[in-house]
Protein backbone atom coordinates (compact mmCIF):
# COMPACT_ATOMS: atom_id res chain seq x y z
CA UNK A 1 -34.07 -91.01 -16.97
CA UNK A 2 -36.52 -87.78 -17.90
CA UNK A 3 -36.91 -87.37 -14.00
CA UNK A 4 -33.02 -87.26 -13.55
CA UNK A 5 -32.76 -84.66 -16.03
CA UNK A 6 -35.92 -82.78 -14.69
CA UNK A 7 -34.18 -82.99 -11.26
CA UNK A 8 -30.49 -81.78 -12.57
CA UNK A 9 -31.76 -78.76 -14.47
CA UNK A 10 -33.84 -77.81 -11.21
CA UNK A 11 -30.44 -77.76 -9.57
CA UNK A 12 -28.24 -76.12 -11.80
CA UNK A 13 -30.93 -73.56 -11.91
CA UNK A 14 -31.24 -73.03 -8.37
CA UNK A 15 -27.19 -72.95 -7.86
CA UNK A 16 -27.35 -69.86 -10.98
CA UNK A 17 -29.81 -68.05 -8.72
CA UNK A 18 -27.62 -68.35 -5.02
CA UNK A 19 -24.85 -66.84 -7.30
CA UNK A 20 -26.49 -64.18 -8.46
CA UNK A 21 -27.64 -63.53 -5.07
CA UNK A 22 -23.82 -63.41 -3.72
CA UNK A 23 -22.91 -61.06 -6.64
CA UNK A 24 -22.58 -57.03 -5.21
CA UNK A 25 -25.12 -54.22 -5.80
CA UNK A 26 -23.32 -51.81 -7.98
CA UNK A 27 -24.79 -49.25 -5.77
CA UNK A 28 -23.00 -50.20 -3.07
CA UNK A 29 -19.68 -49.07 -4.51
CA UNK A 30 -18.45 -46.16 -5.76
CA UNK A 31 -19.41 -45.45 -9.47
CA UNK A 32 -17.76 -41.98 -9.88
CA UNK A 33 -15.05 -40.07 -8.40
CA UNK A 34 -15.55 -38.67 -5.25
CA UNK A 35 -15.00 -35.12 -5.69
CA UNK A 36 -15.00 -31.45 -4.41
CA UNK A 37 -16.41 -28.57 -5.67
CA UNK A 38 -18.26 -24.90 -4.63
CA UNK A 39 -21.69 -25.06 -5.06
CA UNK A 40 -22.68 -22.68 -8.13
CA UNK A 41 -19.28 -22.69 -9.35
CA UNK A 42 -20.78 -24.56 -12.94
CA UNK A 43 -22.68 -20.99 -13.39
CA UNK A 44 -20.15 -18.60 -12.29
CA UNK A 45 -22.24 -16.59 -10.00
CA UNK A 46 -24.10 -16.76 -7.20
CA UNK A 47 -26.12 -14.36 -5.93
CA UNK A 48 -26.79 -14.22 -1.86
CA UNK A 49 -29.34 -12.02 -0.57
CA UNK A 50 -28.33 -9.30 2.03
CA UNK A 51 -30.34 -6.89 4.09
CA UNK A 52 -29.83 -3.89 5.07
CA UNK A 53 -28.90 -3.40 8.30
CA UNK A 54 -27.66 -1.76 11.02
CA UNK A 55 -25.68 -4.97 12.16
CA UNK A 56 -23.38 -7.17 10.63
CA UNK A 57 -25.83 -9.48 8.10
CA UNK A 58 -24.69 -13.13 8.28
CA UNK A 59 -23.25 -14.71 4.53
CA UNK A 60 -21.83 -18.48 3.58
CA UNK A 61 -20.10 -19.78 0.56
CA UNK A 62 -21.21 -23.54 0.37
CA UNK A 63 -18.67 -26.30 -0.55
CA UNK A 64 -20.00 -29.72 -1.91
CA UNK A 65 -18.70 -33.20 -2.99
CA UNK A 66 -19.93 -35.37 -5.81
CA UNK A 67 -19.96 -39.37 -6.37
CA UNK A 68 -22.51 -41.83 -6.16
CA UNK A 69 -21.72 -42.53 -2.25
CA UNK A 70 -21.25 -39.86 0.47
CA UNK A 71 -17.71 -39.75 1.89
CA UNK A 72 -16.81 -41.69 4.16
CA UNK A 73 -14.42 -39.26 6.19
CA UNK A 74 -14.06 -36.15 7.10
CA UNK A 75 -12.94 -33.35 4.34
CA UNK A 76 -10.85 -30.56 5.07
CA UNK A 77 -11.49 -27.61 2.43
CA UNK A 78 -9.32 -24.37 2.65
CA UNK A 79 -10.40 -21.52 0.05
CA UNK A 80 -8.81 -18.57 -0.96
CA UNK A 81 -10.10 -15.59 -3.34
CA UNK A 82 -9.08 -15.03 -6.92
CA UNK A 83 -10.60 -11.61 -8.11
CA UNK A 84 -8.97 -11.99 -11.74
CA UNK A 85 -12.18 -13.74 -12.42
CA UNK A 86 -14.51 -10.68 -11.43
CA UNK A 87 -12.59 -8.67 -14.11
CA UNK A 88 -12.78 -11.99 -16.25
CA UNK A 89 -15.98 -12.50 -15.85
CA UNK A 90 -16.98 -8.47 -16.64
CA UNK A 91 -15.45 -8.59 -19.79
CA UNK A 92 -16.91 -11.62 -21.21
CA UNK A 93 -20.77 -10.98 -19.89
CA UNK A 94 -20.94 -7.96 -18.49
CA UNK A 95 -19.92 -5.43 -21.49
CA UNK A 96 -23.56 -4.66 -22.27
CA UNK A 97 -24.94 -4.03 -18.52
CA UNK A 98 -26.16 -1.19 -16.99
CA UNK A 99 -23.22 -2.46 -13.41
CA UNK A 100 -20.18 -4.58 -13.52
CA UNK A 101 -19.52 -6.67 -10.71
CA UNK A 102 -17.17 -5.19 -7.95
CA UNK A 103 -14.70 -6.45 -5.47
CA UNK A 104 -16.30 -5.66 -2.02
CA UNK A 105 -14.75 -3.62 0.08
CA UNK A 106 -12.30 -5.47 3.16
CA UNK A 107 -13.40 -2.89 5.33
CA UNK A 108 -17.45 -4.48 4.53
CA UNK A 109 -16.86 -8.11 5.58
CA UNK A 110 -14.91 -10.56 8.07
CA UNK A 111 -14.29 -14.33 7.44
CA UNK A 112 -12.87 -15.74 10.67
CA UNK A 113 -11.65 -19.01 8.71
CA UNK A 114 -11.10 -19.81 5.03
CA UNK A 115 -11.26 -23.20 5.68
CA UNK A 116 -14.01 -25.56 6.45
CA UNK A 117 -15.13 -29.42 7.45
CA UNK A 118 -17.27 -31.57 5.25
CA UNK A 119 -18.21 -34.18 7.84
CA UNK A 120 -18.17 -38.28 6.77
CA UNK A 121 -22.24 -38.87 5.95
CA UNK A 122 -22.56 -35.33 4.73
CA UNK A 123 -22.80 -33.47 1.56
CA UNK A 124 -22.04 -29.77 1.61
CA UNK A 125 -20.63 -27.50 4.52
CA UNK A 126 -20.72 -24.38 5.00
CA UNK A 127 -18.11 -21.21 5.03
CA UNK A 128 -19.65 -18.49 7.61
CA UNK A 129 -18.61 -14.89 7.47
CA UNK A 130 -20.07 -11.47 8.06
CA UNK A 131 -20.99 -8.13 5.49
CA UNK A 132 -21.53 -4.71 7.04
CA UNK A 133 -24.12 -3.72 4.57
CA UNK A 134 -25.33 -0.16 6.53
CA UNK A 135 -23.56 1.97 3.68
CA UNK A 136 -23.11 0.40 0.42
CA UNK A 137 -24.43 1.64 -2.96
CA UNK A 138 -27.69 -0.16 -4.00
CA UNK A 139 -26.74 0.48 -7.55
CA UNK A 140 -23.33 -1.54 -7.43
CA UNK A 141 -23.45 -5.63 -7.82
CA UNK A 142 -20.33 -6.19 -4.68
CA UNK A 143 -18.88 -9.72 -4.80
CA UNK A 144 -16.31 -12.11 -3.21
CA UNK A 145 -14.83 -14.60 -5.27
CA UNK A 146 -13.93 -18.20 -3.51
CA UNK A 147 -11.51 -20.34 -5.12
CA UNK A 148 -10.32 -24.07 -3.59
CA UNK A 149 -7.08 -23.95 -2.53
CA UNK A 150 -6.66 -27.57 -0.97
CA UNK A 151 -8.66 -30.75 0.10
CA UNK A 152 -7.32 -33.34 2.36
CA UNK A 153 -9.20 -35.89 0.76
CA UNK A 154 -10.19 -36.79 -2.71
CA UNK A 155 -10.22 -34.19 -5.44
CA UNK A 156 -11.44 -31.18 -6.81
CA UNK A 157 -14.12 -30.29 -9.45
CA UNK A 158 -11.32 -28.81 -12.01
CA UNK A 159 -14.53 -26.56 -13.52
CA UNK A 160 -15.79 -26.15 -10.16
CA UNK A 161 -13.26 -24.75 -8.07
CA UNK A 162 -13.88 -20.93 -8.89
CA UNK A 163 -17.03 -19.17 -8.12
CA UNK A 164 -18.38 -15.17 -7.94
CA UNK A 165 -20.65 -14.17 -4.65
CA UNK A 166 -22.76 -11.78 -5.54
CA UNK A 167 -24.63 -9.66 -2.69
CA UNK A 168 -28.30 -8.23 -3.60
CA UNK A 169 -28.97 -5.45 -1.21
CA UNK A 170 -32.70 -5.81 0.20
CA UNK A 171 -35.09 -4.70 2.83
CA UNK A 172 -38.22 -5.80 4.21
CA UNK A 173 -39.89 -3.43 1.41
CA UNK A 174 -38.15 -4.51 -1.77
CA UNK A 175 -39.42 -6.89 -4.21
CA UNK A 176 -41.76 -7.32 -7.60
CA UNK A 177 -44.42 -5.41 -7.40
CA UNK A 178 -47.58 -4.53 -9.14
CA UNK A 179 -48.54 -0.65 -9.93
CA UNK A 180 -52.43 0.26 -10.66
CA UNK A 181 -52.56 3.62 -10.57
CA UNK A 182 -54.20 6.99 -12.47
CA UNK A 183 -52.18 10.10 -13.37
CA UNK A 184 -54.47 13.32 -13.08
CA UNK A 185 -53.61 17.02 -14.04
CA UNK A 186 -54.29 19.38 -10.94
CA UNK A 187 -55.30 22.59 -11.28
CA UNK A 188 -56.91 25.66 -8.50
CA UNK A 189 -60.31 27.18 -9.14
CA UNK A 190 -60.10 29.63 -6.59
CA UNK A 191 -59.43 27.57 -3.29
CA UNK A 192 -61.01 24.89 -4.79
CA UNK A 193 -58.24 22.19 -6.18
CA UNK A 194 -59.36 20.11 -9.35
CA UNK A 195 -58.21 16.95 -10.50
CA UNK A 196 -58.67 15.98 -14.62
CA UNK A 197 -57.79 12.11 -15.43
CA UNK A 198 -54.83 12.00 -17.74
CA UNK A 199 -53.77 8.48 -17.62
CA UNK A 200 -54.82 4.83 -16.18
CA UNK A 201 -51.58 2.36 -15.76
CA UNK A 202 -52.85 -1.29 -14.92
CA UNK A 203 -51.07 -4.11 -13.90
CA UNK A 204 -47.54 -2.29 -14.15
CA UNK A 205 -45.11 -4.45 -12.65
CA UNK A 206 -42.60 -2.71 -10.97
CA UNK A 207 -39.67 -3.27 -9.29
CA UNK A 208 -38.49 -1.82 -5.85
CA UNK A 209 -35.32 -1.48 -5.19
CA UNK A 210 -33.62 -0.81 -1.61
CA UNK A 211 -31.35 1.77 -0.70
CA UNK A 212 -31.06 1.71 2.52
CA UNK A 213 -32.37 -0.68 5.70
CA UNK A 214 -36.46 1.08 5.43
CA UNK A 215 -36.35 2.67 2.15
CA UNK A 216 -37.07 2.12 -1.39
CA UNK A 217 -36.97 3.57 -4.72
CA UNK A 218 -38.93 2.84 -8.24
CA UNK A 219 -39.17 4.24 -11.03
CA UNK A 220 -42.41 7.00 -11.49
CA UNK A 221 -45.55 6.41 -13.54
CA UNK A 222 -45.20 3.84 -16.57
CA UNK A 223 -41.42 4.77 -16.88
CA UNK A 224 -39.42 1.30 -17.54
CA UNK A 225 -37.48 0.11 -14.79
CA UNK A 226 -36.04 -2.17 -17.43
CA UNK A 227 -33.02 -1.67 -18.89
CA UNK A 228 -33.50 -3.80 -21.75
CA UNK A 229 -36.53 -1.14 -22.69
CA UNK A 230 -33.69 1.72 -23.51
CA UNK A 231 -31.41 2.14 -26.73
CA UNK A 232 -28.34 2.84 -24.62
CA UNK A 233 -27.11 2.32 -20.89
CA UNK A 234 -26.98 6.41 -20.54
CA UNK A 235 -30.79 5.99 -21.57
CA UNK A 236 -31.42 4.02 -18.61
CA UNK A 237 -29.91 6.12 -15.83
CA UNK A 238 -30.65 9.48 -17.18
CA UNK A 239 -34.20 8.14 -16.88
CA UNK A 240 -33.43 6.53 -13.33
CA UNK A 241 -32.79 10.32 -12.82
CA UNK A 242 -35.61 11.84 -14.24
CA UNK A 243 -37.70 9.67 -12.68
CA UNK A 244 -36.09 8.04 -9.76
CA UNK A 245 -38.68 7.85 -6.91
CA UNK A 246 -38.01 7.32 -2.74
CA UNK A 247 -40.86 5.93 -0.36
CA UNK A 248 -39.16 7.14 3.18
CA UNK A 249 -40.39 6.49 6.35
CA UNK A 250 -42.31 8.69 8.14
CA UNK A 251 -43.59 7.90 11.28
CA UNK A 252 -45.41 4.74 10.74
CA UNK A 253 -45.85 5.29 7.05
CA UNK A 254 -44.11 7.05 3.75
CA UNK A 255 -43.66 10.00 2.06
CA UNK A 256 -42.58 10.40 -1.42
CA UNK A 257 -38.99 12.12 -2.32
CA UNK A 258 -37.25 12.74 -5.65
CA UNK A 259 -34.46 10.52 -5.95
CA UNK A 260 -32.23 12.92 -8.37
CA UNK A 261 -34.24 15.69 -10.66
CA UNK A 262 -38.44 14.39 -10.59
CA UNK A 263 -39.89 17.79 -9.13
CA UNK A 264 -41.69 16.19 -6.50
CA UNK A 265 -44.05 19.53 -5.43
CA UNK A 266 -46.26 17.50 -2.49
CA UNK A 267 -44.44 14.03 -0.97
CA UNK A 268 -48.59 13.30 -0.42
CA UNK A 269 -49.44 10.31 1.75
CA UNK A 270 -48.22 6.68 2.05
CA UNK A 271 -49.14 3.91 3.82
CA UNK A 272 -48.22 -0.13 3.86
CA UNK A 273 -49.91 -3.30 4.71
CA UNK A 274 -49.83 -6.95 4.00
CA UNK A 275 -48.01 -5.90 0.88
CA UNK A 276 -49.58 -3.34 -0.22
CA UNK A 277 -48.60 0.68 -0.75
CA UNK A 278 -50.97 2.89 -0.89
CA UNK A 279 -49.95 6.77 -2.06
CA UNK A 280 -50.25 9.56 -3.82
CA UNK A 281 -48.10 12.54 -4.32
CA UNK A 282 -47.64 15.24 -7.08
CA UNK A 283 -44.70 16.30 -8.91
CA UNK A 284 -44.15 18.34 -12.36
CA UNK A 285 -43.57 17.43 -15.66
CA UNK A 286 -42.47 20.67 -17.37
CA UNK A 287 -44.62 23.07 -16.54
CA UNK A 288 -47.56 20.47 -15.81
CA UNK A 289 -49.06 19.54 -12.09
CA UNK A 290 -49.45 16.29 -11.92
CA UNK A 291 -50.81 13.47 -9.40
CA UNK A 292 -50.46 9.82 -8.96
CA UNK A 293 -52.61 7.87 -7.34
CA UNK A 294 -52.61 3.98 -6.52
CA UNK A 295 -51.37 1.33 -5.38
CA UNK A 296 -48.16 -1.00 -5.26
CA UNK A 297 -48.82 -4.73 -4.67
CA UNK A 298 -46.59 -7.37 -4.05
C-alpha cells in the first residue's frame, strides 16, 4: 500500500512538470504595444553634428518602434514638420539663452522623401537628407522639426511623435580645449624688444568654436567663454566682441585675427598638430602691448 502511494505521487508529480513544460514563455509574446516613435522625441531636441563644408553634409532623423518583440512586418512612416514647436519650445526653455533655436533655411537643405521603411526584424530606420552648411551663422542654433504624420502599422508614441533637429556647426578644428599660456607686457629698448611676465593661465579650458569649414574662434586670455559666468546676455556678447579671437589658415598653419574690436597689433605665429595649437600674437588692451603665448590642447 505505501509503495502504491510512493508510486502515484511520483506520477502526478511528473505529469505537473510535462505541463509546465507545454505552458508558453511569456517572452515569446508580445508584452507591450508595439509602437512608433522618433528617436529623441522624449527630450525634445536633438542635436546632429554638421561640418562645414563646401559640399552638401549628409543628415538623418531616426524613427524607432517599441515592444518587447521586433515587428514582424514592414512599417511605413511618413513625417511632416511642425515648427510651432521651435517657437514652443523657445519660450518655455530658451528665455534665458544667449540663441533661440531657428527654423533653417529651405534654401539650406533637401529631403528627397518624408517617408521611410522600418523593415520586419529591425528597430529604427533612417530619414536621409542633405544641409548646405558653406554659409550659415555659427552663432545661430538652425533646426528642423519632424513630426509623424502616419504609420501603416501599429501606433504611434503619442509623447513621441514631435521632435527638434538641432545642427552644431563644426570643423576638423573645433572642440574642448585646454589653454596654458603666459600674458607678457612688450615694450622697445631701442631695437631691442622686451617682454615682462604679467600673467600665467593654467589649465583654461576653452572652447573653439567654428565659423567656417578651416577656421575657429575663442575667446582671448582667461576671458569666459561661458555664458553662465556673465550677469546679463549683453554681458556675454559684448565680451565675445571685445575679445572674440580667429585662428585662420595660412598656408599650412594660422594666424591670429580680431573677430570684432580686440586690437590685434601682430597676428604672430600658429601652428597645429596631433591636437595641439601652438601661437602667439599681440594685441592691446588700452593703451597696453600685450603678448600671449601658449598652447591649446585638445
Amino acid at each position: 500500500m505505501k509503495m502504491n502511494k510512493i508510486n502515484i505521487l511520483y506520477f502526478f508529480a511528473l505529469a505537473l512538470f510535462f505541463l509546465n513544460s507545454c505552458e508558453e514563455d511569456p517572452m515569446e509574446k508580445e508584452l507591450y504595444f508595439k509602437q512608433v516613435y522618433l528617436v529623441g522625441a522624449a527630450q525634445n531636441v536633438v542635436t546632429f553634428d554638421l561640418m562645414y563644408a563646401d559640399e552638401p553634409q549628409q543628415a538623418y532623423i531616426s524613427v524607432g518602434t517599441g515592444g518587447s518583440q521586433n515587428i514582424d512586418k514592414d512599417v511605413s512612416v511618413t513625417l511632416t514638420h511642425n515648427d510651432a514647436t521651435i517657437d514652443w519650445y523657445n519660450n518655455k526653455y530658451m528665455i534665458d539663452m544667449p540663441v533661440m533655436y531657428r527654423r533653417l533655411e529651405a534654401s539650406h537643405y533637401n529631403i528627397p522623401s518624408m517617408s521611410t521603411i522600418i523593415k520586419a526584424g529591425e528597430v529604427y530606420s533612417r530619414l536621409p537628407f542633405e544641409v548646405e552648411t558653406q554659409n550659415l551663422n555659427c552663432d545661430s542654433l538652425y533646426a528642423l522639426t519632424f513630426k509623424i504624420e502616419s504609420v501603416s502599422e501599429y501606433q504611434t508614441n503619442v509623447e513621441d511623435t514631435v521632435v527638434i533637429l538641432n545642427f552644431n556647426l563644426v570643423n576638423k578644428y573645433s572642440g574642448s580645449y585646454v589653454l596654458d599660456a603666459s600674458k607678457y607686457t612688450v615694450s622697445q629698448d631701442g631695437d631691442e624688444e622686451i617682454l615682462t611676465l604679467t600673467s600665467t593661465l593654467f589649465n583654461i579650458t576653452k572652447t573653439l568654436k567654428a565659423i567656417d569649414k578651416n577656421s575657429i574662434r575663442f575667446f582671448n586670455g582667461s576671458a569666459s567663454d561661458s555664458y553662465i559666468n556673465y550677469s546679463t546676455m549683453p554681458a556675454y556678447w559684448s565680451s565675445l566682441e571685445n575679445n572674440g579671437v580667429v585662428f585662420v589658415p595660412k598656408g599650412d598653419n594660422f594666424i591670429a585675427k580680431s573677430w570684432k574690436n580686440l586690437n590685434i597689433v601682430n597676428e604672430g605665429e600658429c601652428t597645429y598638430k596631433n591636437g595641439k595649437f601652438s601661437f602667439w600674437y599681440d594685441y592691446m588692451e588700452g593703451n597696453t602691448h600685450c603678448r600671449l603665448i601658449g598652447t591649446l590642447t585638445k
